[in-house]
C-alpha atoms as a PDB file:
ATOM      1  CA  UNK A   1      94.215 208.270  41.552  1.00  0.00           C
ATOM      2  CA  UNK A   2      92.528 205.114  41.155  1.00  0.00           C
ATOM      3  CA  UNK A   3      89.054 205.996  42.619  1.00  0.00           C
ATOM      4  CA  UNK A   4      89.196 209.171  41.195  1.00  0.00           C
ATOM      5  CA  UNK A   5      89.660 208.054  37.874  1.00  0.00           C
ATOM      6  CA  UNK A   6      86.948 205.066  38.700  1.00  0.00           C
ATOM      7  CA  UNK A   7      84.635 208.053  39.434  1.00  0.00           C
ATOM      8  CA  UNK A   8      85.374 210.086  36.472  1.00  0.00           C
ATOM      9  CA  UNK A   9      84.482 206.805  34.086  1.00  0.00           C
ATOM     10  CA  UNK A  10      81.784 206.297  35.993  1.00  0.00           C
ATOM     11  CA  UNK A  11      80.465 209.781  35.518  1.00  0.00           C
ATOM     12  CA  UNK A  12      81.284 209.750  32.351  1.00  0.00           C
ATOM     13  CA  UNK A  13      78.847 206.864  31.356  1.00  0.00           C
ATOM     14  CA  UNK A  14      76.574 208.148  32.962  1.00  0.00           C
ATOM     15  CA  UNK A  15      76.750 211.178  30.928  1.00  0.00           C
ATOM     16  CA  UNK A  16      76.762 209.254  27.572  1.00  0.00           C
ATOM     17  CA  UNK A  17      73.638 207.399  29.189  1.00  0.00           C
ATOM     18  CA  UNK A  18      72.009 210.726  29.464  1.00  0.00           C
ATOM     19  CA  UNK A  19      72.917 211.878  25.631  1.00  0.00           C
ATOM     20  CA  UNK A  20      71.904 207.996  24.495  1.00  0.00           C
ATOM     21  CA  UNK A  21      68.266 208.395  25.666  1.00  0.00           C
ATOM     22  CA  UNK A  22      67.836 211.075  22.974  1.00  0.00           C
ATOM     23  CA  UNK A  23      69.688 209.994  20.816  1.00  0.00           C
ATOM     24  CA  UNK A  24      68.225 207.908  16.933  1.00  0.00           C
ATOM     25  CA  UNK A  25      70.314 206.372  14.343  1.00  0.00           C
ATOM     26  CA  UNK A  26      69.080 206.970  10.269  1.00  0.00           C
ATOM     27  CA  UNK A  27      70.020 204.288   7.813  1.00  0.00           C
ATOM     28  CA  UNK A  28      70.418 206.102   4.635  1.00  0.00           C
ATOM     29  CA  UNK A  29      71.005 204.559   0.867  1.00  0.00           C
ATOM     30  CA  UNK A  30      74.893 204.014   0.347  1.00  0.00           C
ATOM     31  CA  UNK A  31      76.390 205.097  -3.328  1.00  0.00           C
ATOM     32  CA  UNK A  32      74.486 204.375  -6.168  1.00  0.00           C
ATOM     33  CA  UNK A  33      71.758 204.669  -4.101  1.00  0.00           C
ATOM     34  CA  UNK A  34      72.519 201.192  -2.511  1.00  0.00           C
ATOM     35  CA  UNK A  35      69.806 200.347   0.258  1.00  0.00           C
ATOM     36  CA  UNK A  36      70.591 200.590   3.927  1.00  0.00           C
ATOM     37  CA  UNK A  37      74.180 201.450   3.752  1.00  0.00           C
ATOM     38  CA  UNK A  38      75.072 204.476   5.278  1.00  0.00           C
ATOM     39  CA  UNK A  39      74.454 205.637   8.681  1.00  0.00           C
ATOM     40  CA  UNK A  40      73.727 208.962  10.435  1.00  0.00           C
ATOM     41  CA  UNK A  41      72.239 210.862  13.639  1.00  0.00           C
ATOM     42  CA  UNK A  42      69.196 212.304  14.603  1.00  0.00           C
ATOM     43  CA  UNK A  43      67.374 213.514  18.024  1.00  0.00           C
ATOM     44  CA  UNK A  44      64.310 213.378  20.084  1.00  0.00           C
ATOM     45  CA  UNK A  45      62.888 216.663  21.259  1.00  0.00           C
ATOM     46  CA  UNK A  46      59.337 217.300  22.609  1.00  0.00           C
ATOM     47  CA  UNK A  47      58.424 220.330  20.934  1.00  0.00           C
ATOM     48  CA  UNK A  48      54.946 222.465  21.823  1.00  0.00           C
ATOM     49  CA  UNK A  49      53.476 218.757  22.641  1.00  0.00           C
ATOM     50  CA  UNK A  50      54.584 217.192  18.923  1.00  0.00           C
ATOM     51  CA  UNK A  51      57.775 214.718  19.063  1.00  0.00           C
ATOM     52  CA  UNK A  52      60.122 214.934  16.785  1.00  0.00           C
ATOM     53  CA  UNK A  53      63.307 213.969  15.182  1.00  0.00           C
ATOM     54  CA  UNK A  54      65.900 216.626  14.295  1.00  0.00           C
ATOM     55  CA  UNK A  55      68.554 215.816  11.936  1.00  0.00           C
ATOM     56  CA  UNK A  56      70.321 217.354   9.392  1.00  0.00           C
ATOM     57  CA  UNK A  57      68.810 217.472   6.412  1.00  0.00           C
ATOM     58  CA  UNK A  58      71.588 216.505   3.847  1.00  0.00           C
ATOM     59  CA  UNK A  59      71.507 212.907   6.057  1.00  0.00           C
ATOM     60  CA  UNK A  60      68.239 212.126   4.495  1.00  0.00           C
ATOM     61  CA  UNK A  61      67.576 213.944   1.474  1.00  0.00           C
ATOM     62  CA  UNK A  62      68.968 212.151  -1.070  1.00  0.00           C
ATOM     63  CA  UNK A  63      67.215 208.350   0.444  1.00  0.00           C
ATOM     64  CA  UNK A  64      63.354 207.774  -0.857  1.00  0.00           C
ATOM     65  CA  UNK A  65      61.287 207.830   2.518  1.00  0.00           C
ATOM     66  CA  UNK A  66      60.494 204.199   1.833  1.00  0.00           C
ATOM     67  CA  UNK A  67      64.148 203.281   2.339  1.00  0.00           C
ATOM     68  CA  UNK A  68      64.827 205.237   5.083  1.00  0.00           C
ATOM     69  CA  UNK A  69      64.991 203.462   8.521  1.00  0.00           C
ATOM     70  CA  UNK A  70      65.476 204.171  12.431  1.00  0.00           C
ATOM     71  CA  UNK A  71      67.313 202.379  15.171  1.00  0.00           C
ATOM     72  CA  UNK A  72      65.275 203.794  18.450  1.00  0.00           C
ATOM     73  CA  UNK A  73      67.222 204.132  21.710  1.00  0.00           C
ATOM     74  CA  UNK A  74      66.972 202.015  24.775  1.00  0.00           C
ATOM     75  CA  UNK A  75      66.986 202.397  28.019  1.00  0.00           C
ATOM     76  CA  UNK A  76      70.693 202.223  29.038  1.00  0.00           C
ATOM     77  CA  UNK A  77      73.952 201.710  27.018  1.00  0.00           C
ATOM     78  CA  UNK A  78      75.657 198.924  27.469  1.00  0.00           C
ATOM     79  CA  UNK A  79      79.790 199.416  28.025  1.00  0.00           C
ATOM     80  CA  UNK A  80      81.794 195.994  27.411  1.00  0.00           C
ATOM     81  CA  UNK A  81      84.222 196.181  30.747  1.00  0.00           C
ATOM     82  CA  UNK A  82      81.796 197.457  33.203  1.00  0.00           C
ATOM     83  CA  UNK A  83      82.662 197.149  36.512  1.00  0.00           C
ATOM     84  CA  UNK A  84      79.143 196.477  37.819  1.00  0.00           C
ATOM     85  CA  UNK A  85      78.216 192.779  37.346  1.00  0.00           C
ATOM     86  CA  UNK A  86      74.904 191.982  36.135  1.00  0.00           C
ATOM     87  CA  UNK A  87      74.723 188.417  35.392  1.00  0.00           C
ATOM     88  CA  UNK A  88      74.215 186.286  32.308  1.00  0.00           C
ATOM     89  CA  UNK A  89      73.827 189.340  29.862  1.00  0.00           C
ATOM     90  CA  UNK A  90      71.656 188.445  26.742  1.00  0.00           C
ATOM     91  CA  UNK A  91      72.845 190.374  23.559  1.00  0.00           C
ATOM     92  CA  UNK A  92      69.874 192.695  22.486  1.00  0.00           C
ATOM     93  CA  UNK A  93      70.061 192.521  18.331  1.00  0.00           C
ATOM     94  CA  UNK A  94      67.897 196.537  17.927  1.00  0.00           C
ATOM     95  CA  UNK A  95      65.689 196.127  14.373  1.00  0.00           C
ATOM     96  CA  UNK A  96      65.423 199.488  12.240  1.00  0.00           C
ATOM     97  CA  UNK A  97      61.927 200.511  11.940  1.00  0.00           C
ATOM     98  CA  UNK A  98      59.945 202.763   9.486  1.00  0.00           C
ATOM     99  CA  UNK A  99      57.793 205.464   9.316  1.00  0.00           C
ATOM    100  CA  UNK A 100      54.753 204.990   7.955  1.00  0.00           C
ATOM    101  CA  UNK A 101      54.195 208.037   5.553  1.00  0.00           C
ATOM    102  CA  UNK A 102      56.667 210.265   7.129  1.00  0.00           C
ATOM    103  CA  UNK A 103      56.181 213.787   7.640  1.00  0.00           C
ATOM    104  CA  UNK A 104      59.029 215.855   7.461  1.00  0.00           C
ATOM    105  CA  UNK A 105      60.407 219.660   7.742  1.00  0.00           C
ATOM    106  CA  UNK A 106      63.137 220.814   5.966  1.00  0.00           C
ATOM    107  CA  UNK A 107      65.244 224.058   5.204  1.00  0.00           C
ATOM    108  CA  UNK A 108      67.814 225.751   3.584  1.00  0.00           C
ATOM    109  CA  UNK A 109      70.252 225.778   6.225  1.00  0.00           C
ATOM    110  CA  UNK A 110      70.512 221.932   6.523  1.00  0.00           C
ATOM    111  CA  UNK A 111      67.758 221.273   9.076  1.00  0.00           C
ATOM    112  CA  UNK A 112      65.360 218.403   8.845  1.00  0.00           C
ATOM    113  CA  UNK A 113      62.711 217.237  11.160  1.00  0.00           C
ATOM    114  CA  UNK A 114      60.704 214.206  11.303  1.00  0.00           C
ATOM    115  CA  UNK A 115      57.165 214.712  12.945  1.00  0.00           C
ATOM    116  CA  UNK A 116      56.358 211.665  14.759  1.00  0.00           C
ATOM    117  CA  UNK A 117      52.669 210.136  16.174  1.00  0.00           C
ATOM    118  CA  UNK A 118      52.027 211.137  19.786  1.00  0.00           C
ATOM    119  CA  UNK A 119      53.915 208.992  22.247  1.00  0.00           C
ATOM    120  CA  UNK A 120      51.462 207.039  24.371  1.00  0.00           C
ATOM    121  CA  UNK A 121      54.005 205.145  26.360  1.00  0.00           C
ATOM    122  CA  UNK A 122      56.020 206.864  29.548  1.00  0.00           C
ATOM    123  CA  UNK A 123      58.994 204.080  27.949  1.00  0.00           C
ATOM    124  CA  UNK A 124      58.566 206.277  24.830  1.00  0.00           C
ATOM    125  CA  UNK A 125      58.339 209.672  26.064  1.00  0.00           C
ATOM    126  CA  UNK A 126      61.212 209.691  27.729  1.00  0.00           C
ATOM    127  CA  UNK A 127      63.289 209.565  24.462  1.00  0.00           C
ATOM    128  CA  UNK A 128      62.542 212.997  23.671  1.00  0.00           C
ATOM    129  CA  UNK A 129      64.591 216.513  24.995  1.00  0.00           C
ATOM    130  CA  UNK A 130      62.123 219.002  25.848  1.00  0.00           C
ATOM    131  CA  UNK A 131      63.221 221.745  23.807  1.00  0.00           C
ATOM    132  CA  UNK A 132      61.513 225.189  24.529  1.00  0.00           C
ATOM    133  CA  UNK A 133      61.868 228.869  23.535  1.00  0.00           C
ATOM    134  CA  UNK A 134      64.011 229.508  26.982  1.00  0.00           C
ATOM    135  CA  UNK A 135      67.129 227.336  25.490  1.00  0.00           C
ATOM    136  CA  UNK A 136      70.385 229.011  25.148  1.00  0.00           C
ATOM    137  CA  UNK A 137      73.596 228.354  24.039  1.00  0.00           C
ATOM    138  CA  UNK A 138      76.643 229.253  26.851  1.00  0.00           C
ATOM    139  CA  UNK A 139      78.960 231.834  25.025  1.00  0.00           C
ATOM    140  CA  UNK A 140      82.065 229.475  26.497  1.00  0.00           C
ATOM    141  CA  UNK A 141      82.125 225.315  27.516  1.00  0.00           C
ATOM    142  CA  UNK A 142      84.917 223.323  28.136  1.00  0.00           C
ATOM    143  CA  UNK A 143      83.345 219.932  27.394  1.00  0.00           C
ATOM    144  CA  UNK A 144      80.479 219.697  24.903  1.00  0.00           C
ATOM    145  CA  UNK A 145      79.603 215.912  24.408  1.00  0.00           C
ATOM    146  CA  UNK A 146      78.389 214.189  20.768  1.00  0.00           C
ATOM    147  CA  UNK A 147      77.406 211.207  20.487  1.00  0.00           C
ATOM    148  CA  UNK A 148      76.307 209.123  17.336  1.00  0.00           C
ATOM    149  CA  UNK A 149      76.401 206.413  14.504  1.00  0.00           C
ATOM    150  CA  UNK A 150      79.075 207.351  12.280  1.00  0.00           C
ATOM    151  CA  UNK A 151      79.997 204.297   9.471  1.00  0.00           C
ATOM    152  CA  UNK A 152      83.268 203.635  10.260  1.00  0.00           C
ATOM    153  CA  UNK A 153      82.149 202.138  13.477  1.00  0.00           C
ATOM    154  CA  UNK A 154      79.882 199.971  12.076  1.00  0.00           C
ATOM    155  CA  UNK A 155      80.551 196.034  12.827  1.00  0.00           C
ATOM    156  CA  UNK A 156      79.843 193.353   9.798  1.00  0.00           C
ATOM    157  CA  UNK A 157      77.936 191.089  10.309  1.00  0.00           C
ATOM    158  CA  UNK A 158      77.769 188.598   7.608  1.00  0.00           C
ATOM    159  CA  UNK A 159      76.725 190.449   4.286  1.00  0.00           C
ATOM    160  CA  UNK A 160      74.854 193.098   6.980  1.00  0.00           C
ATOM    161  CA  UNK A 161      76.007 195.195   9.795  1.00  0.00           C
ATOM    162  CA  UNK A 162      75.671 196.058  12.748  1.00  0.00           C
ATOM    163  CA  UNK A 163      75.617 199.684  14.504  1.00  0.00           C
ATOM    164  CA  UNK A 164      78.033 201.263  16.851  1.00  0.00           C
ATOM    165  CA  UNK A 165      77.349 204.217  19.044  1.00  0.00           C
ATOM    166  CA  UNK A 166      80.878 206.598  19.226  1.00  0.00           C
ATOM    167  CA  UNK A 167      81.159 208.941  22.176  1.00  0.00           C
ATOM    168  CA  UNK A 168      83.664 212.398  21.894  1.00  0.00           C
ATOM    169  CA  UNK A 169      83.736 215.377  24.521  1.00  0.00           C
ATOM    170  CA  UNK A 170      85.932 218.371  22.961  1.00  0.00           C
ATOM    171  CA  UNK A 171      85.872 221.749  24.040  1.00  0.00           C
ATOM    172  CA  UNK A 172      83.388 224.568  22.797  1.00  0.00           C
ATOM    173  CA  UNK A 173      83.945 226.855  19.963  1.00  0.00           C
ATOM    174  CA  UNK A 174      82.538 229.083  17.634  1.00  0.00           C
ATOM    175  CA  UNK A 175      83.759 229.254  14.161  1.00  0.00           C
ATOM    176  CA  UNK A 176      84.786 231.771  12.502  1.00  0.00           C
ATOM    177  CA  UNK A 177      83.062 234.311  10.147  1.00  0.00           C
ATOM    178  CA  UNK A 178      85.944 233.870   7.227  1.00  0.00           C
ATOM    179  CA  UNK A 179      84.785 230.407   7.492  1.00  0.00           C
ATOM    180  CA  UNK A 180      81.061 230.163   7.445  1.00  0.00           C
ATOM    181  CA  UNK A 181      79.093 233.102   6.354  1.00  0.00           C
ATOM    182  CA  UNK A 182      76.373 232.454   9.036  1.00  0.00           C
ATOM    183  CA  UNK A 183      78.829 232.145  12.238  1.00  0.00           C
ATOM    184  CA  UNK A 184      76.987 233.964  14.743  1.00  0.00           C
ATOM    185  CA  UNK A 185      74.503 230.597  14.452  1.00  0.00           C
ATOM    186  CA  UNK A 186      76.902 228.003  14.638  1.00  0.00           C
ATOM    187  CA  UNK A 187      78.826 226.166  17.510  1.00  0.00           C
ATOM    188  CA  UNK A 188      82.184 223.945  17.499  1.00  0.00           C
ATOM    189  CA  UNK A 189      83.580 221.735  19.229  1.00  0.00           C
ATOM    190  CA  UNK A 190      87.415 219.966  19.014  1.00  0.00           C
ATOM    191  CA  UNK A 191      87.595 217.009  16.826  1.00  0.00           C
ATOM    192  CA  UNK A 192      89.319 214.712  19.494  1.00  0.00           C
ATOM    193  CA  UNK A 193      93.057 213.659  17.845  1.00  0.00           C
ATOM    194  CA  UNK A 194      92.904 210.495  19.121  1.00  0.00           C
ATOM    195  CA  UNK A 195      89.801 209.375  17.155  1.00  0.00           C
ATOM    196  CA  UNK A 196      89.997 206.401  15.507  1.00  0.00           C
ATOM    197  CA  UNK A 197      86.403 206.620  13.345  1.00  0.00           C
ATOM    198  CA  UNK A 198      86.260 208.558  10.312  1.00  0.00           C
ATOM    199  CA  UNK A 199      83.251 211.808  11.030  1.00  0.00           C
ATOM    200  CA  UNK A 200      80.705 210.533   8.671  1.00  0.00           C
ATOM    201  CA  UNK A 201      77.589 209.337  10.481  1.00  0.00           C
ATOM    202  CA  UNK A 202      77.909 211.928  13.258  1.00  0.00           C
ATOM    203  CA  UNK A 203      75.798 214.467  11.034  1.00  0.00           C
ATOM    204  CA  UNK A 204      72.544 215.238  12.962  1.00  0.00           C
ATOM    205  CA  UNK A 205      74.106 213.823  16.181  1.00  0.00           C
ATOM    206  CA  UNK A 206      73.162 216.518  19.164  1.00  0.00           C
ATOM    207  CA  UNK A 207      75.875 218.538  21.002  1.00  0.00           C
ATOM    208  CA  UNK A 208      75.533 218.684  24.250  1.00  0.00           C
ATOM    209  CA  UNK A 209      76.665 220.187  27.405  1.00  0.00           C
ATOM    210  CA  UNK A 210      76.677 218.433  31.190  1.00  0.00           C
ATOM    211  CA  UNK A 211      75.334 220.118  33.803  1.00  0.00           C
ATOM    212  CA  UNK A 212      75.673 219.894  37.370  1.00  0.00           C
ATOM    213  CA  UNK A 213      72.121 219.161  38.476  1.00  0.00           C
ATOM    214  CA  UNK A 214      70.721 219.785  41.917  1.00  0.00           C
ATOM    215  CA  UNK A 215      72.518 219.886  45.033  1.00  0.00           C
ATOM    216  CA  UNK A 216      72.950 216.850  47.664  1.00  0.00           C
ATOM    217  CA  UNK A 217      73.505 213.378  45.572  1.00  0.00           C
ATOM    218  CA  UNK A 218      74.773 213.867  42.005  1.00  0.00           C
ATOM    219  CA  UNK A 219      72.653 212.922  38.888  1.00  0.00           C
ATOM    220  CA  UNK A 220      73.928 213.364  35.282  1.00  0.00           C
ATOM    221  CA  UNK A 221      71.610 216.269  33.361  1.00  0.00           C
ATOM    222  CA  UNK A 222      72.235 217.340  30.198  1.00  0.00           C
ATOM    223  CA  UNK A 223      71.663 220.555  28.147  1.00  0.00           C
ATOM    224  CA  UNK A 224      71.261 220.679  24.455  1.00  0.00           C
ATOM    225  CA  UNK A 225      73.181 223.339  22.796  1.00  0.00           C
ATOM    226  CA  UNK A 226      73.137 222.783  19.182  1.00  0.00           C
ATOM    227  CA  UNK A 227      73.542 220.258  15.935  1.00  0.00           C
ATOM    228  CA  UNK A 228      76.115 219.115  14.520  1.00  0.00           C
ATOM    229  CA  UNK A 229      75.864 219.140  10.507  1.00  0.00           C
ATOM    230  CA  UNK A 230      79.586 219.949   9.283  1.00  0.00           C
ATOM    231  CA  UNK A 231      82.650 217.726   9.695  1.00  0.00           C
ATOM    232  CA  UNK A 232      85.946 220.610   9.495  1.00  0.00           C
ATOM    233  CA  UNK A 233      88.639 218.754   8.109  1.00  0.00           C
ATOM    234  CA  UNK A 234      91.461 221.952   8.161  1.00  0.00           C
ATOM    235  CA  UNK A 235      90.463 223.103  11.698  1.00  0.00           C
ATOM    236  CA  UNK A 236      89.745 219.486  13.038  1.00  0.00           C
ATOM    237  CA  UNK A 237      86.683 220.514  14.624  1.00  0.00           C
ATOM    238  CA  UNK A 238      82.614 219.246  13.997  1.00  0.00           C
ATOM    239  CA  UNK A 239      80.559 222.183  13.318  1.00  0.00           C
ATOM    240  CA  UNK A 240      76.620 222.617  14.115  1.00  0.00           C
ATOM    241  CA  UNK A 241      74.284 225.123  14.538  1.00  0.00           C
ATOM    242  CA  UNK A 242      73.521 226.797  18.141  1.00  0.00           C
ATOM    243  CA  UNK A 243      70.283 225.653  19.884  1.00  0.00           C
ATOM    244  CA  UNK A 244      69.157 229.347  19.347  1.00  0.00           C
ATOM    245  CA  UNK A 245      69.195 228.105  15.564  1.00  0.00           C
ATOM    246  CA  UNK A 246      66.880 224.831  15.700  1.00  0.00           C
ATOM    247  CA  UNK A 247      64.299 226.837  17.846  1.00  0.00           C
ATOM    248  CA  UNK A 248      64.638 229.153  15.270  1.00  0.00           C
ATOM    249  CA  UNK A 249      63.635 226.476  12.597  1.00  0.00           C
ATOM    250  CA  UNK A 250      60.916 224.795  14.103  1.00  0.00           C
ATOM    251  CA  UNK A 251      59.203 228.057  14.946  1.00  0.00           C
ATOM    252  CA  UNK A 252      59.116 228.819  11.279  1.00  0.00           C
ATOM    253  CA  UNK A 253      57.480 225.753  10.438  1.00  0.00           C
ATOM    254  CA  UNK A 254      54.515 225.534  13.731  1.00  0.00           C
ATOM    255  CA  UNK A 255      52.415 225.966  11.684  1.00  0.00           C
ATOM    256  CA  UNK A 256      53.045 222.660   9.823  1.00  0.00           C
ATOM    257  CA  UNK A 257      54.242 221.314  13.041  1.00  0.00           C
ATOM    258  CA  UNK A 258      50.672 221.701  14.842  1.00  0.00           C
ATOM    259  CA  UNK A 259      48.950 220.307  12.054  1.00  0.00           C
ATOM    260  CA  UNK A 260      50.053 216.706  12.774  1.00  0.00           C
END
């Protein structure tokens, strides 16, 4: 029991590791508009050669672009009782940065994208999901991972603060049509009953399902299957849309996205 359960943590990081790398946090203006006080999710895809940032739009629309500000992913998460030693670690204090005249996409149905610059780095390129046509969301899953930047995980730091990744699996859903008039796009998952983190923040966060990779020695892969945009208070659930959705949405708009 104890090296099985060793493995399943293990495997388990390793999944969140996986979901990390595409994952951005988006400092948004508090109440009355107060600067840099609110926190929520975006991701990384790779899109018909343009990178971009999907989020949901009502995470960003109400912040002035010039106050609105990304924490970029690193490499590797970094869990406080892992096994693995590694040394002295030094603690790695992430700056939000800007974009510099932003172009975004937005829509009716609570979809935003960012279009970033071409990533000339490999270190950057790797941050984004390559996100085709082909995608699909499974009709059943019994553990869809999110993971993102909501506010109540935040930690103060003086008169500042600083930002906390939370991690959930729950099982797959889809919600139904007496409670969103669009159900056929939208995916579910459990709200875990043991959270302790209030939902907000998680909005744009990625849902995504682990996959089994190739044969012989195991390697965490992961498959995105939708957005989350809707926290479901009644049903205790986070609702998104399906991948089949976002593809959707940024087909719409290629024409604005092959501009940049």
């Amino acid at each position: 029991m104890v090296v099985e359960s060793a493995i399943n943590k293990t495997a388990t990081r390793a999944i969140a590791n996986a979901m990390y790398r595409h994952t951005f946090g988006i400092v948004v203006d508090g109440k009355f508009g107060a600067e840099g006080r609110e926190l929520g999710s975006g991701i990384g895809v790779l899109w018909k050669s343009t990178y971009l940032i999907l989020t949901a739009d009502h995470v960003v629309d109400k912040t002035p672009f010039e106050r609105l500000y990304f924490l970029l992913p690193d490499e590797a998460l970094e869990f406080e009782d892992d096994d693995i030693a590694s040394g002295s670690r030094t603690v790695k204090v992430r700056k939000r940065f800007a974009l510099e005249k932003p172009e975004i996409i937005e829509d009716d149905d609570d979809l935003a994208a960012f279009i970033l610059p071409t990533q000339a780095q490999e270190t950057g390129r790797n941050h984004f999901y390559r996100l085709d046509e082909h995608h699909v969301a499974p009709s059943e899953a019994e553990q869809i991972g999110v993971l993102g930047y909501p506010a109540d995980a935040r930690i103060p730091v003086g008169a500042n603060y600083m930002a906390t990744l939370y991690l959930a699996f729950g099982q797959m859903g889809h919600p139904a049509s007496s409670e969103f008039a669009d159900s056929d796009s939208r995916i579910s998952i459990n709200y875990p009953t043991q959270l302790t983190v209030d939902p907000p923040g998680l909005s744009g966060s990625g849902l995504w399902l682990p996959t089994s990779g190739n044969e012989g020695l195991w390697k965490p892969t992961i498959q995105l299957v939708g957005l989350t945009t809707i926290h479901d208070q009644v049903a205790q659930k986070l609702v998104g849309y399906k991948v089949e959705n976002l593809i959707e949405f940024l087909s719409a708009n290629d024409d604005r996205i092959s501009k940049n």
